[in-house]
PDB file of N, CA and C in Angstrom:
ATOM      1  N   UNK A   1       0.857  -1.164   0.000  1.00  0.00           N
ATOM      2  CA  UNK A   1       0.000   0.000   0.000  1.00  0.00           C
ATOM      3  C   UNK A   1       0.904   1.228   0.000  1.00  0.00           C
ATOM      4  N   UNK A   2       0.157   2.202  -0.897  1.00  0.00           N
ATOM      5  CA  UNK A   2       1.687   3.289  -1.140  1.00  0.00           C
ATOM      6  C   UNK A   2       1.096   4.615   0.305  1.00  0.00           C
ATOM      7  N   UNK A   3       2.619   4.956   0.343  1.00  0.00           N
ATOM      8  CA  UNK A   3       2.132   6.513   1.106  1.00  0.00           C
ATOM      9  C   UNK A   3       0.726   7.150   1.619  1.00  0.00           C
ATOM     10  N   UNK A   4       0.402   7.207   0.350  1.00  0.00           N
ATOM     11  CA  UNK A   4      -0.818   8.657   0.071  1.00  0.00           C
ATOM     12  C   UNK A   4      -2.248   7.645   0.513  1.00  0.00           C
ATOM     13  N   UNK A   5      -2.198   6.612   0.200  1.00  0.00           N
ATOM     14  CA  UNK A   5      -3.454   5.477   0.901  1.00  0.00           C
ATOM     15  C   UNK A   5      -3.085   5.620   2.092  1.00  0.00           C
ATOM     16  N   UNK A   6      -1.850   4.997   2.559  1.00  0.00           N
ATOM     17  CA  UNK A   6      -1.845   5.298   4.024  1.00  0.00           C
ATOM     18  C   UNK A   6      -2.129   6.140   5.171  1.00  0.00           C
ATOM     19  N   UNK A   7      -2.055   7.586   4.332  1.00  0.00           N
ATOM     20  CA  UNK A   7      -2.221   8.768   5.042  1.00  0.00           C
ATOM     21  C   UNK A   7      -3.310   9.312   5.178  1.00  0.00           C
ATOM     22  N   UNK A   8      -4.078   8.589   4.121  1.00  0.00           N
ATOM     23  CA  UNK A   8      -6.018   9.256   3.905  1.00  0.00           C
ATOM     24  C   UNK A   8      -6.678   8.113   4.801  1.00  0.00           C
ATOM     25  N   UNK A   9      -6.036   6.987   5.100  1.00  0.00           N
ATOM     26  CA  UNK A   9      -6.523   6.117   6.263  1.00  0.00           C
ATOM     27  C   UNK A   9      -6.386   6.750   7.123  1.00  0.00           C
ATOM     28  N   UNK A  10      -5.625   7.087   7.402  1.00  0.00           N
ATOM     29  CA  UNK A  10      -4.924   7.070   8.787  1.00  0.00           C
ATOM     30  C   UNK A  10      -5.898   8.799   9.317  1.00  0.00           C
ATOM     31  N   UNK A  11      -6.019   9.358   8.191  1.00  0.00           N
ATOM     32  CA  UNK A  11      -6.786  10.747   8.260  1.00  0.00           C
ATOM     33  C   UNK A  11      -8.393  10.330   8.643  1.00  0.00           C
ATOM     34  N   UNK A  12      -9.128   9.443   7.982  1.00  0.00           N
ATOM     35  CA  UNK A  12     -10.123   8.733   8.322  1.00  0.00           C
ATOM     36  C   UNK A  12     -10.270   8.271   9.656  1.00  0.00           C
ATOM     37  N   UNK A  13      -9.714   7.559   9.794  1.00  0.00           N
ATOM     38  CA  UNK A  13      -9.640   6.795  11.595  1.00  0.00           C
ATOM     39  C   UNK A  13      -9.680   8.364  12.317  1.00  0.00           C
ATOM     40  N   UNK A  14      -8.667   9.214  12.131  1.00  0.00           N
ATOM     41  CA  UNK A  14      -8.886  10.415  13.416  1.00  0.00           C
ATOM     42  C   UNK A  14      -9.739  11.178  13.328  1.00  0.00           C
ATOM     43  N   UNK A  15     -10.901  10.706  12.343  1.00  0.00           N
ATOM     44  CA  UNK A  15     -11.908  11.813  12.701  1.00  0.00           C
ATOM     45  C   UNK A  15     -12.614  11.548  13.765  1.00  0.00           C
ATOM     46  N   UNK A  16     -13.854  12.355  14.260  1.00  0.00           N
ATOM     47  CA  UNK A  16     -14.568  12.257  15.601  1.00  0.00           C
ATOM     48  C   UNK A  16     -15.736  10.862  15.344  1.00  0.00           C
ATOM     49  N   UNK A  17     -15.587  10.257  16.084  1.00  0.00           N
ATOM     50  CA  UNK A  17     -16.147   8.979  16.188  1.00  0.00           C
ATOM     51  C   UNK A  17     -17.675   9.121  15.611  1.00  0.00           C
ATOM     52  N   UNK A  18     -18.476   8.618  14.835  1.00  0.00           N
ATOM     53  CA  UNK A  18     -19.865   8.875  13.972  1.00  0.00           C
ATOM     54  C   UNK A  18     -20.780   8.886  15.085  1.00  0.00           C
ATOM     55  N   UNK A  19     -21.642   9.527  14.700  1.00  0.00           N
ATOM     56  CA  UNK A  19     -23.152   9.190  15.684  1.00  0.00           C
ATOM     57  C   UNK A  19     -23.335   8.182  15.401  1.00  0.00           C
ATOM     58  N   UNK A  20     -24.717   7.726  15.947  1.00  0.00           N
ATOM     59  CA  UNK A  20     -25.301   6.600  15.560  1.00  0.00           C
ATOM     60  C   UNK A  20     -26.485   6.774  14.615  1.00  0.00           C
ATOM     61  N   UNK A  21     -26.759   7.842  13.938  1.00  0.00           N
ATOM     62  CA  UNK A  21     -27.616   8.649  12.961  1.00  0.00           C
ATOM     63  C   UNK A  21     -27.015   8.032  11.995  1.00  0.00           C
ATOM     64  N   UNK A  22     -25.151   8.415  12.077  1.00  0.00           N
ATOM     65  CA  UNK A  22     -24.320   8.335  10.476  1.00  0.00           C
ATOM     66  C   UNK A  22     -24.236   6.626  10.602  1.00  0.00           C
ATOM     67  N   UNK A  23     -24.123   5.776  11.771  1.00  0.00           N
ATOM     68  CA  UNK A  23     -23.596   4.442  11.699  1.00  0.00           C
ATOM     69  C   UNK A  23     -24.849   3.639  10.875  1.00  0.00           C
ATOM     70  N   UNK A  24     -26.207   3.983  11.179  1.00  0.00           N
ATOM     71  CA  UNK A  24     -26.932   3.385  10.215  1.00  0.00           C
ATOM     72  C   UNK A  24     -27.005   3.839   8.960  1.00  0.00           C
ATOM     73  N   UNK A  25     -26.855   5.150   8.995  1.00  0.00           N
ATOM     74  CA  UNK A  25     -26.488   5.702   6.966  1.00  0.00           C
ATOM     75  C   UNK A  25     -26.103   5.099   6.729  1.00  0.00           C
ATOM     76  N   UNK A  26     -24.629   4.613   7.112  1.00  0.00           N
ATOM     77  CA  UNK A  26     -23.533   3.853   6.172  1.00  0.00           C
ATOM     78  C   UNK A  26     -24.044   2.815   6.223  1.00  0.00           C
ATOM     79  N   UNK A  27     -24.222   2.037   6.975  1.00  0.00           N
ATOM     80  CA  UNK A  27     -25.103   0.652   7.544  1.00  0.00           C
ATOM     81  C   UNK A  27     -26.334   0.523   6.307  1.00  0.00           C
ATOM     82  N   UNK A  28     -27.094   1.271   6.290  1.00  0.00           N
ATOM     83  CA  UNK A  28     -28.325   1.400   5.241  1.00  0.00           C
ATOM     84  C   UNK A  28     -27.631   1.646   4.064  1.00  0.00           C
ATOM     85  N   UNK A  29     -26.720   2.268   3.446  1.00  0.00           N
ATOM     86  CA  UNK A  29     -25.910   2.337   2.142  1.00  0.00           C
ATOM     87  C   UNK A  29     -25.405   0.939   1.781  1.00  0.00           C
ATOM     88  N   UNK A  30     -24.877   0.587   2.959  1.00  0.00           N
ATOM     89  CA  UNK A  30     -24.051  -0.882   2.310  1.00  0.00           C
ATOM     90  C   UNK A  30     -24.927  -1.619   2.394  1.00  0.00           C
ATOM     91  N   UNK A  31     -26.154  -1.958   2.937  1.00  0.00           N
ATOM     92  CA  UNK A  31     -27.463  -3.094   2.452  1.00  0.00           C
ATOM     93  C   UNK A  31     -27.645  -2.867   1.353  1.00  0.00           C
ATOM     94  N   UNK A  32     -27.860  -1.479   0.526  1.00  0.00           N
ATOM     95  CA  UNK A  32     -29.151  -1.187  -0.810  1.00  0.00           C
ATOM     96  C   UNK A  32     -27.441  -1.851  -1.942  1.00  0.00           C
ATOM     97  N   UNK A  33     -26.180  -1.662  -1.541  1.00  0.00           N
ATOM     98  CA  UNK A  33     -25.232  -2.250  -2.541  1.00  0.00           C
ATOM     99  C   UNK A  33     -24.838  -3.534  -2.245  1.00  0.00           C
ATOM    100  N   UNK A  34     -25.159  -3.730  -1.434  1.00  0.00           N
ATOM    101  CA  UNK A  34     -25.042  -5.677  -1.497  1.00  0.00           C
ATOM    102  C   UNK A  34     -26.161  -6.343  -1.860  1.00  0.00           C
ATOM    103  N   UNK A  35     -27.519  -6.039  -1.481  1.00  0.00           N
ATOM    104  CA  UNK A  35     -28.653  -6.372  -2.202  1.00  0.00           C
ATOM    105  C   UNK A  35     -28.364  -5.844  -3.714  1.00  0.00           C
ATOM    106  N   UNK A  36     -27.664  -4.895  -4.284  1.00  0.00           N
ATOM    107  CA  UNK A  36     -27.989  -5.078  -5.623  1.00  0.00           C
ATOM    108  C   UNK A  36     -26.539  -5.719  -6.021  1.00  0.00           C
ATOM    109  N   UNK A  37     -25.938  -6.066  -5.495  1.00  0.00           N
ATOM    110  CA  UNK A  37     -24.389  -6.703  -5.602  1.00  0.00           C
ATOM    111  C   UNK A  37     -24.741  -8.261  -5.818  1.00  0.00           C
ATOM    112  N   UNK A  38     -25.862  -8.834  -4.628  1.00  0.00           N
ATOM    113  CA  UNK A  38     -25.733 -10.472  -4.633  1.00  0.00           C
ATOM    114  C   UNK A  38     -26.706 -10.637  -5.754  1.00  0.00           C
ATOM    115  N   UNK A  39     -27.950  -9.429  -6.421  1.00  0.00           N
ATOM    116  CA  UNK A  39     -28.534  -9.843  -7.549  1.00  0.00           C
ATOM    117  C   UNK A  39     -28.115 -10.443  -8.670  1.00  0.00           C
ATOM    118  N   UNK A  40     -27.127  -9.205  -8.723  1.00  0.00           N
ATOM    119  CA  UNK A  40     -26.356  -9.722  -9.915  1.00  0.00           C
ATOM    120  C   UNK A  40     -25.480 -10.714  -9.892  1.00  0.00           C
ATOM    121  N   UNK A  41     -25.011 -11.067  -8.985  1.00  0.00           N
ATOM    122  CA  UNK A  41     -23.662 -12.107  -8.860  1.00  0.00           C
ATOM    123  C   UNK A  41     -24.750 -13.396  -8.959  1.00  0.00           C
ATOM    124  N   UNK A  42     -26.040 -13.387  -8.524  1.00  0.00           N
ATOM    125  CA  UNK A  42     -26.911 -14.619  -8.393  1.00  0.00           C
ATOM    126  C   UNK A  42     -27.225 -14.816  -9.608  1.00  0.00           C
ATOM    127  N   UNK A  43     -27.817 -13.582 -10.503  1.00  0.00           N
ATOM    128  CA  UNK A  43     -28.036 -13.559 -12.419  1.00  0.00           C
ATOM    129  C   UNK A  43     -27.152 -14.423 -12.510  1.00  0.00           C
ATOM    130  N   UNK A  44     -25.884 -13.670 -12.604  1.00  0.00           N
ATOM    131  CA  UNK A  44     -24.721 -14.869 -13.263  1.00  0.00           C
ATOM    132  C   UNK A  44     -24.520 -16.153 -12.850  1.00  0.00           C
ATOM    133  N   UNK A  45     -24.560 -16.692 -11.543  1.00  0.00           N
ATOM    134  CA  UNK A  45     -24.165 -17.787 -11.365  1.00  0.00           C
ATOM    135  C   UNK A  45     -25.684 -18.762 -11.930  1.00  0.00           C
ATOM    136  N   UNK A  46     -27.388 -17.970 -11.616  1.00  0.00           N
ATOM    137  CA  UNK A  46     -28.058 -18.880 -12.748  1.00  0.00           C
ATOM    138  C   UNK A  46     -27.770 -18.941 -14.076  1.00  0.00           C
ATOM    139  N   UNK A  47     -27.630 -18.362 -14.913  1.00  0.00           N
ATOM    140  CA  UNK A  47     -27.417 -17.568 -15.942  1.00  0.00           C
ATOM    141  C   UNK A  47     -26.233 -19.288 -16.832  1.00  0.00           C
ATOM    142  N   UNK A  48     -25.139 -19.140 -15.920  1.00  0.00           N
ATOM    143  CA  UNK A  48     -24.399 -20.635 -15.657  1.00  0.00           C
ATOM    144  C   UNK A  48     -24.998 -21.915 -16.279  1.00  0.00           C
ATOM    145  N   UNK A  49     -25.556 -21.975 -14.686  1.00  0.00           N
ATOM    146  CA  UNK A  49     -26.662 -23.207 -14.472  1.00  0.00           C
ATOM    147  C   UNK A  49     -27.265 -23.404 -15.543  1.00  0.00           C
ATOM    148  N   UNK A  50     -27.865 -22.538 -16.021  1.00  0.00           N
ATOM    149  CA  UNK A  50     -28.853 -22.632 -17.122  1.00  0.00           C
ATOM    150  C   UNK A  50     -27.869 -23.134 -18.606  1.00  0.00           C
ATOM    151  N   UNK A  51     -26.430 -22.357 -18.323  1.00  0.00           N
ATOM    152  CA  UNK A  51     -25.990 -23.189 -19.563  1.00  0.00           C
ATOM    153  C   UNK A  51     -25.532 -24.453 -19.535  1.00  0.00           C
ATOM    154  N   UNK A  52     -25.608 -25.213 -18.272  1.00  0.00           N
ATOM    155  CA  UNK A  52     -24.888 -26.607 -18.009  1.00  0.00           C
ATOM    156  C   UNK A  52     -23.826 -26.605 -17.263  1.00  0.00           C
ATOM    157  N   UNK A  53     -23.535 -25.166 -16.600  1.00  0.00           N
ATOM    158  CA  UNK A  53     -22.314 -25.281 -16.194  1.00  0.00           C
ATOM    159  C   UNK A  53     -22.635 -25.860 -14.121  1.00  0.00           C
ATOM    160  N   UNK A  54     -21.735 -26.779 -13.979  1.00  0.00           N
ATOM    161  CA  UNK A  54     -22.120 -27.502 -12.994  1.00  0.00           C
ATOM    162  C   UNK A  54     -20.649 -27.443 -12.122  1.00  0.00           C
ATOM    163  N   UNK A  55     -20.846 -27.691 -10.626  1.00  0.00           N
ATOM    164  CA  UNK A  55     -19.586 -27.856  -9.601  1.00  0.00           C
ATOM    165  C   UNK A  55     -19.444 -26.966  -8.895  1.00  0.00           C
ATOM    166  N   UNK A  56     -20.149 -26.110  -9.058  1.00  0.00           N
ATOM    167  CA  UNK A  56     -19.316 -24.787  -7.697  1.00  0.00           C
ATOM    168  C   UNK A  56     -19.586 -25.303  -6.344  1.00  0.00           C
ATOM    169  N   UNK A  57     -20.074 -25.838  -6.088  1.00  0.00           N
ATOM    170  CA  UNK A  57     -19.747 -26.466  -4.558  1.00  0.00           C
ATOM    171  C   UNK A  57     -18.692 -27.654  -4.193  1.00  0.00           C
ATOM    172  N   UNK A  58     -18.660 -28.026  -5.137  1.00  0.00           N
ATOM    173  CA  UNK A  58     -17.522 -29.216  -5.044  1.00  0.00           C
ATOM    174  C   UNK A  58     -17.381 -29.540  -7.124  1.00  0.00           C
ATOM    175  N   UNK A  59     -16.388 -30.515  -7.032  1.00  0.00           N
ATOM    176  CA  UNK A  59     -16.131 -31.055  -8.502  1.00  0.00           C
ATOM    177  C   UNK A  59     -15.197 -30.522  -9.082  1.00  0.00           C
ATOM    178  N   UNK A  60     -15.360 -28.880  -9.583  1.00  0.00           N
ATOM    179  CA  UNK A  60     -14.415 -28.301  -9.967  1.00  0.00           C
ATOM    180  C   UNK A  60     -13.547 -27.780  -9.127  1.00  0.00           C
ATOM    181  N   UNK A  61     -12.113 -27.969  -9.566  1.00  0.00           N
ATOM    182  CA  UNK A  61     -11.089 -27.723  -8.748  1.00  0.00           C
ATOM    183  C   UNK A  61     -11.072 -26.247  -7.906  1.00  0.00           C
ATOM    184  N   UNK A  62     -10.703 -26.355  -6.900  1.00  0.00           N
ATOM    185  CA  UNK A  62     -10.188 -25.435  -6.103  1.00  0.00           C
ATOM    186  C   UNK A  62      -9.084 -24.158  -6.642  1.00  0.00           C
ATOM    187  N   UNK A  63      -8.732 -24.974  -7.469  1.00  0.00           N
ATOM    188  CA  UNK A  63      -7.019 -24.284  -7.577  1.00  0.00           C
ATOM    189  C   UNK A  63      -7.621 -23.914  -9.027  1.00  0.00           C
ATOM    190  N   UNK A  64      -8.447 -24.275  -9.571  1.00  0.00           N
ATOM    191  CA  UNK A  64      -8.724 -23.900 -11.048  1.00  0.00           C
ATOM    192  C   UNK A  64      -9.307 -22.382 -10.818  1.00  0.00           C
ATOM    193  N   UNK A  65     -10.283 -22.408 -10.059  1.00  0.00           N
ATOM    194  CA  UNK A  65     -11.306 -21.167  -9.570  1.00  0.00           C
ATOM    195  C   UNK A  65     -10.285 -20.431  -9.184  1.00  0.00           C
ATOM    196  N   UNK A  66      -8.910 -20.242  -8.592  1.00  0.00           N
ATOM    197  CA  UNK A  66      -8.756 -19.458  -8.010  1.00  0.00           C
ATOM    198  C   UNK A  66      -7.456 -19.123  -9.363  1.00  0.00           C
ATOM    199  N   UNK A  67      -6.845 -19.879 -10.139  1.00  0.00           N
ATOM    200  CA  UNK A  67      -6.373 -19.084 -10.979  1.00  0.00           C
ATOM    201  C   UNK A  67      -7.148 -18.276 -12.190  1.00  0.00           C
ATOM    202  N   UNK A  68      -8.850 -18.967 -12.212  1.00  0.00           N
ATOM    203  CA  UNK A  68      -9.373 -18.144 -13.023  1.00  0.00           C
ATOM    204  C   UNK A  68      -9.562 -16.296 -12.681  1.00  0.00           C
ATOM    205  N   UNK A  69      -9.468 -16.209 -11.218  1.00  0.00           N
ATOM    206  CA  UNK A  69      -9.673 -14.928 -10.293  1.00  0.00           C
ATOM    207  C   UNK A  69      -8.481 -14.613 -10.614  1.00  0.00           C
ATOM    208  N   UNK A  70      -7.720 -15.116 -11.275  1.00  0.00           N
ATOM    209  CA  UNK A  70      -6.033 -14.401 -10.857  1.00  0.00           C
ATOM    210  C   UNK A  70      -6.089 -13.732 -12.432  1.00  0.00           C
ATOM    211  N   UNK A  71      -6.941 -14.909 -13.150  1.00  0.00           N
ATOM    212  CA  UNK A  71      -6.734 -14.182 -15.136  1.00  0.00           C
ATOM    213  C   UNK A  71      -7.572 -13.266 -15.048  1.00  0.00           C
ATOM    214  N   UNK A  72      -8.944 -13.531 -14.216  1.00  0.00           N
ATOM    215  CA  UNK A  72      -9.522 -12.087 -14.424  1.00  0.00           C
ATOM    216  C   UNK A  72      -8.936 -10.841 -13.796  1.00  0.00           C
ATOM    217  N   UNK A  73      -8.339 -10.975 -12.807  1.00  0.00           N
ATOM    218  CA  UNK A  73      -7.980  -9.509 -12.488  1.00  0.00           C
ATOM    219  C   UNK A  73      -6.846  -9.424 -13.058  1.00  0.00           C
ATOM    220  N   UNK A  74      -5.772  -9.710 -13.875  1.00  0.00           N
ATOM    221  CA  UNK A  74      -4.974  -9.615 -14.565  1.00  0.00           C
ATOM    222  C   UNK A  74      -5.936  -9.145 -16.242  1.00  0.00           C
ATOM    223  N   UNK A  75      -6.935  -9.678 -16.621  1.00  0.00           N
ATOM    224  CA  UNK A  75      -7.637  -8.715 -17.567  1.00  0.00           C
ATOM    225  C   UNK A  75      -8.232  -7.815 -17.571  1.00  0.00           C
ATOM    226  N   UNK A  76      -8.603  -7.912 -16.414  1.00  0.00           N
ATOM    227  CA  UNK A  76      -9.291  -6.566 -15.937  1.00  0.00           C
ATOM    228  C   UNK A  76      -8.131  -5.227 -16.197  1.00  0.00           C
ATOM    229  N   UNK A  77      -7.247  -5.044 -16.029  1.00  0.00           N
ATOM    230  CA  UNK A  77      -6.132  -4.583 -15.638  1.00  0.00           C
ATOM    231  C   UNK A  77      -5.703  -3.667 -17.408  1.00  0.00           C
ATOM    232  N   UNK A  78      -6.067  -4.358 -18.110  1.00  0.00           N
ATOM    233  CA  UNK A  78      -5.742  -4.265 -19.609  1.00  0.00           C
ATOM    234  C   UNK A  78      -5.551  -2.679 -19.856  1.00  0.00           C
ATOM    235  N   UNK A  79      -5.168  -2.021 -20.818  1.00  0.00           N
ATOM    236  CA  UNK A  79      -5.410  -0.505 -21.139  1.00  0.00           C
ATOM    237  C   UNK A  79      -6.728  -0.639 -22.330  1.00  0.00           C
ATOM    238  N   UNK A  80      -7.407  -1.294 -22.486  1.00  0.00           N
ATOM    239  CA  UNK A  80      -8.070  -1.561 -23.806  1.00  0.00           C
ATOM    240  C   UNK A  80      -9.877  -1.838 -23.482  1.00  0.00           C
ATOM    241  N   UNK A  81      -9.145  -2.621 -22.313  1.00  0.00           N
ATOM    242  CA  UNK A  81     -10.485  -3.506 -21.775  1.00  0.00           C
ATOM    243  C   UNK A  81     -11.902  -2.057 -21.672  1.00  0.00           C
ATOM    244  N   UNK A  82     -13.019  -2.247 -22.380  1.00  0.00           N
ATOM    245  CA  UNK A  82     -14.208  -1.887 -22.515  1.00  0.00           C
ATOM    246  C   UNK A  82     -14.886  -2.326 -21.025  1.00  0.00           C
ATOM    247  N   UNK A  83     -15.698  -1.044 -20.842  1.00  0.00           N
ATOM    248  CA  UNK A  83     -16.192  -1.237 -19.143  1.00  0.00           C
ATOM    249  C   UNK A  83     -16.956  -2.083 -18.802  1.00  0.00           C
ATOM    250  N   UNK A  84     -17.982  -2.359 -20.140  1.00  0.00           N
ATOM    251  CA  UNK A  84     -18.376  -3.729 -19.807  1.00  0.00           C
ATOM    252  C   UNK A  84     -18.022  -4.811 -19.359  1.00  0.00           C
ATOM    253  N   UNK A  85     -16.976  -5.327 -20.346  1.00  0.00           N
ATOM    254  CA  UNK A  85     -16.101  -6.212 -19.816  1.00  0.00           C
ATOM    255  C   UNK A  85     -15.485  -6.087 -18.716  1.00  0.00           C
ATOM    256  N   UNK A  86     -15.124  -5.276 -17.871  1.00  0.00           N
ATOM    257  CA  UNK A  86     -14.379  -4.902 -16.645  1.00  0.00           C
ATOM    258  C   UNK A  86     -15.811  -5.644 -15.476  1.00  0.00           C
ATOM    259  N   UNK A  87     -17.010  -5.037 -15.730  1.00  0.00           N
ATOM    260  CA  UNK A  87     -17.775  -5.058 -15.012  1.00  0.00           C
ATOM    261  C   UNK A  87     -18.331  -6.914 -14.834  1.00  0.00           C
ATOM    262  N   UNK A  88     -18.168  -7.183 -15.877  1.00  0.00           N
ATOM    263  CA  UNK A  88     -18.512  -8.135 -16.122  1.00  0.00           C
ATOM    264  C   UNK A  88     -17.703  -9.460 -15.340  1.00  0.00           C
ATOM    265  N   UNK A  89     -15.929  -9.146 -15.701  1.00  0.00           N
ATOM    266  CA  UNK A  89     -15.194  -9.976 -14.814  1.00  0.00           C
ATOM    267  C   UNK A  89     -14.888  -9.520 -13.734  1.00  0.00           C
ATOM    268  N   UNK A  90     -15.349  -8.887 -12.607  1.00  0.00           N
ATOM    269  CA  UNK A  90     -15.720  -8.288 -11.324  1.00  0.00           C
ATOM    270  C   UNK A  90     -17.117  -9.465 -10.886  1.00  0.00           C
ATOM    271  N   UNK A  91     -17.595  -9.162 -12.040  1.00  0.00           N
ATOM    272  CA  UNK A  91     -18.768 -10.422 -11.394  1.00  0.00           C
ATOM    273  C   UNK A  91     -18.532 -11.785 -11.145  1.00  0.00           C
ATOM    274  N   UNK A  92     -17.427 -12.158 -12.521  1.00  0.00           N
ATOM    275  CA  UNK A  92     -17.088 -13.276 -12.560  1.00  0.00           C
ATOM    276  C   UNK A  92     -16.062 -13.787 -11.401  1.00  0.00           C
ATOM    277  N   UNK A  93     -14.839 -12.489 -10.748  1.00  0.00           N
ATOM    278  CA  UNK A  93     -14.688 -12.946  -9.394  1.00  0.00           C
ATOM    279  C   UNK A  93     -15.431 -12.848  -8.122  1.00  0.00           C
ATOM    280  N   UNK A  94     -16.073 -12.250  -8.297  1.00  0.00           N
ATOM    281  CA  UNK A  94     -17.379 -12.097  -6.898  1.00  0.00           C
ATOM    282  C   UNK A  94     -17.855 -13.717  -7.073  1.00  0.00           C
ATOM    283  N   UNK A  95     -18.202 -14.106  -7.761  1.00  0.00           N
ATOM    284  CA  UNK A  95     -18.844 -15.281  -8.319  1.00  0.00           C
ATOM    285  C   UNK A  95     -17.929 -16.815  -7.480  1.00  0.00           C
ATOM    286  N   UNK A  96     -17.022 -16.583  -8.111  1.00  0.00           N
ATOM    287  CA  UNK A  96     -15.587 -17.671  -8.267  1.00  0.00           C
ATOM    288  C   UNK A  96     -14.873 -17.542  -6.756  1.00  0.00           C
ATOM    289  N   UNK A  97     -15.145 -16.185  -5.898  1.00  0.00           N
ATOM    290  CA  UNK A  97     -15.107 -15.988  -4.738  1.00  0.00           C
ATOM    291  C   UNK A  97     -15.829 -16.647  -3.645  1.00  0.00           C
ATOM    292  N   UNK A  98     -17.266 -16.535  -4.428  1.00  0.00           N
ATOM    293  CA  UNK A  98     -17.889 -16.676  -3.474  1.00  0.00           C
ATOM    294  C   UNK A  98     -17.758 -18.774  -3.204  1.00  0.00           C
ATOM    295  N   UNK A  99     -17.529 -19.253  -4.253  1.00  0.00           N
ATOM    296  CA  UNK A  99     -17.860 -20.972  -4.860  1.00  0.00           C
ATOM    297  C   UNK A  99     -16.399 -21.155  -3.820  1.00  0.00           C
ATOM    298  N   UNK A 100     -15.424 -20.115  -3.523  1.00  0.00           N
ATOM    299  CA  UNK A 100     -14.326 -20.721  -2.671  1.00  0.00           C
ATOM    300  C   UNK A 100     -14.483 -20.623  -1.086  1.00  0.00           C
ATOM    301  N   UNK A 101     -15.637 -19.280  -0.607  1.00  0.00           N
ATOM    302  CA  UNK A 101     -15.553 -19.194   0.409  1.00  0.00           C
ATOM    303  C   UNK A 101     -16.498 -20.255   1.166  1.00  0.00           C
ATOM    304  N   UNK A 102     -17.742 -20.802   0.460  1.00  0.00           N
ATOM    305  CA  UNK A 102     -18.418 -21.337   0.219  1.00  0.00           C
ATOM    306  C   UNK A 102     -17.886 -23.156   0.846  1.00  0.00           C
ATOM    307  N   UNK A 103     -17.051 -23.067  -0.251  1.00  0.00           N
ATOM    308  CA  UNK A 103     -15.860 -24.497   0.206  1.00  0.00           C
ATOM    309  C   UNK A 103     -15.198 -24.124   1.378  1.00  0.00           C
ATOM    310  N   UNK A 104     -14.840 -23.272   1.766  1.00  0.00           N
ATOM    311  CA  UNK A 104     -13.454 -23.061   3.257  1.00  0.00           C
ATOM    312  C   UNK A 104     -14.883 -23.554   4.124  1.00  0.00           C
ATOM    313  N   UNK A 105     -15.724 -22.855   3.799  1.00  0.00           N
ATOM    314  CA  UNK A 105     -16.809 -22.795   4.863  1.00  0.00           C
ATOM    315  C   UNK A 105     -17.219 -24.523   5.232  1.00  0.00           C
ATOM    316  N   UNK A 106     -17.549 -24.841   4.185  1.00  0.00           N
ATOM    317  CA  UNK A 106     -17.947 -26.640   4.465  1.00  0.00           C
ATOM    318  C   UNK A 106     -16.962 -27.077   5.028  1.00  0.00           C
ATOM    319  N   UNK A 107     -15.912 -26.686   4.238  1.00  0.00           N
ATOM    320  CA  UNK A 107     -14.528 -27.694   5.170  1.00  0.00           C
ATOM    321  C   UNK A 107     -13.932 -27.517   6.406  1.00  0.00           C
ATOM    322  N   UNK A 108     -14.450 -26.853   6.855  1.00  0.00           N
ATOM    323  CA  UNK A 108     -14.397 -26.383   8.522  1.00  0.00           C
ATOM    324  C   UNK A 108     -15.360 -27.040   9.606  1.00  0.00           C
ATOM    325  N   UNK A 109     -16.819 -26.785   8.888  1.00  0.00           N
ATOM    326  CA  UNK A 109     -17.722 -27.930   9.397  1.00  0.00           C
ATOM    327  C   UNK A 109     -17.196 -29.057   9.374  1.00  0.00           C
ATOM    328  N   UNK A 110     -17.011 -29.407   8.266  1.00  0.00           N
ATOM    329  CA  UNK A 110     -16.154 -30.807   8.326  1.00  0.00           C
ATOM    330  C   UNK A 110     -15.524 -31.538   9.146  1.00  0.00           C
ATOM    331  N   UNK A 111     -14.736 -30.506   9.161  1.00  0.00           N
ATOM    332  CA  UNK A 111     -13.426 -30.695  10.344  1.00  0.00           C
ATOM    333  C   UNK A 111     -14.481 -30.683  11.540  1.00  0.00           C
ATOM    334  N   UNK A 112     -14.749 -30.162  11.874  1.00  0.00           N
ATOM    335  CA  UNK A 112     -14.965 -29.557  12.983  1.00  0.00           C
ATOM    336  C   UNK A 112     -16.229 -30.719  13.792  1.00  0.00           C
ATOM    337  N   UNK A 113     -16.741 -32.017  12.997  1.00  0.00           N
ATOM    338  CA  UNK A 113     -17.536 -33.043  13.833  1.00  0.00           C
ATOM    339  C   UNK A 113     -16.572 -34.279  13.939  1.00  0.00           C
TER     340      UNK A 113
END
């Protein structure tokens, strides 16, 4: 993390602690963008389904999903890439994210009887 991030954090944290007026603003802001965040990430992963594509809970590799997250944000990255497309493989790691956290999560239960 360079300098100038560090310093607009660090400027953030010392401000005067929020009411509880502003803690549900923000609180109520980040519901109305995750409700429209898991819509879409849910479109796509039916969207999938519907074409045959099968395994996100198990089957397909672990290590496959997570280098596909590594090509998308490496395309994402492009000087060329059209915003669509940007937007699009943002979904596709939200997606590929979620099919891994999904797995840590079972395999802990797992463990854990």
């Amino acid at each position: 993390m360079g300098k100038s991030a560090e310093s607009g954090m660090a400027a953030q944290q010392q401000q005067a602690d929020p009411s509880a007026a502003d803690i549900r603003a923000e609180m109520a802001r980040i519901d109305v963008v995750l409700d429209q965040f898991t819509a879409v990430v849910r479109h796509r992963l039916h969207k999938k389904v519907r074409e045959g594509y099968q395994g996100w809970d198990h089957g397909y590799p672990s290590k496959d999903l997570e280098d596909e997250i590594l090509q998308d944000s490496a395309d994402m990255r492009g000087p060329t890439v059209l915003e669509t497309v940007r937007r699009k493989l943002l979904i596709d790691i939200a997606a590929r994210s979620l099919m891994l956290w999904w797995r840590s999560r079972r395999m802990t239960s797992e463990e854990d009887q």
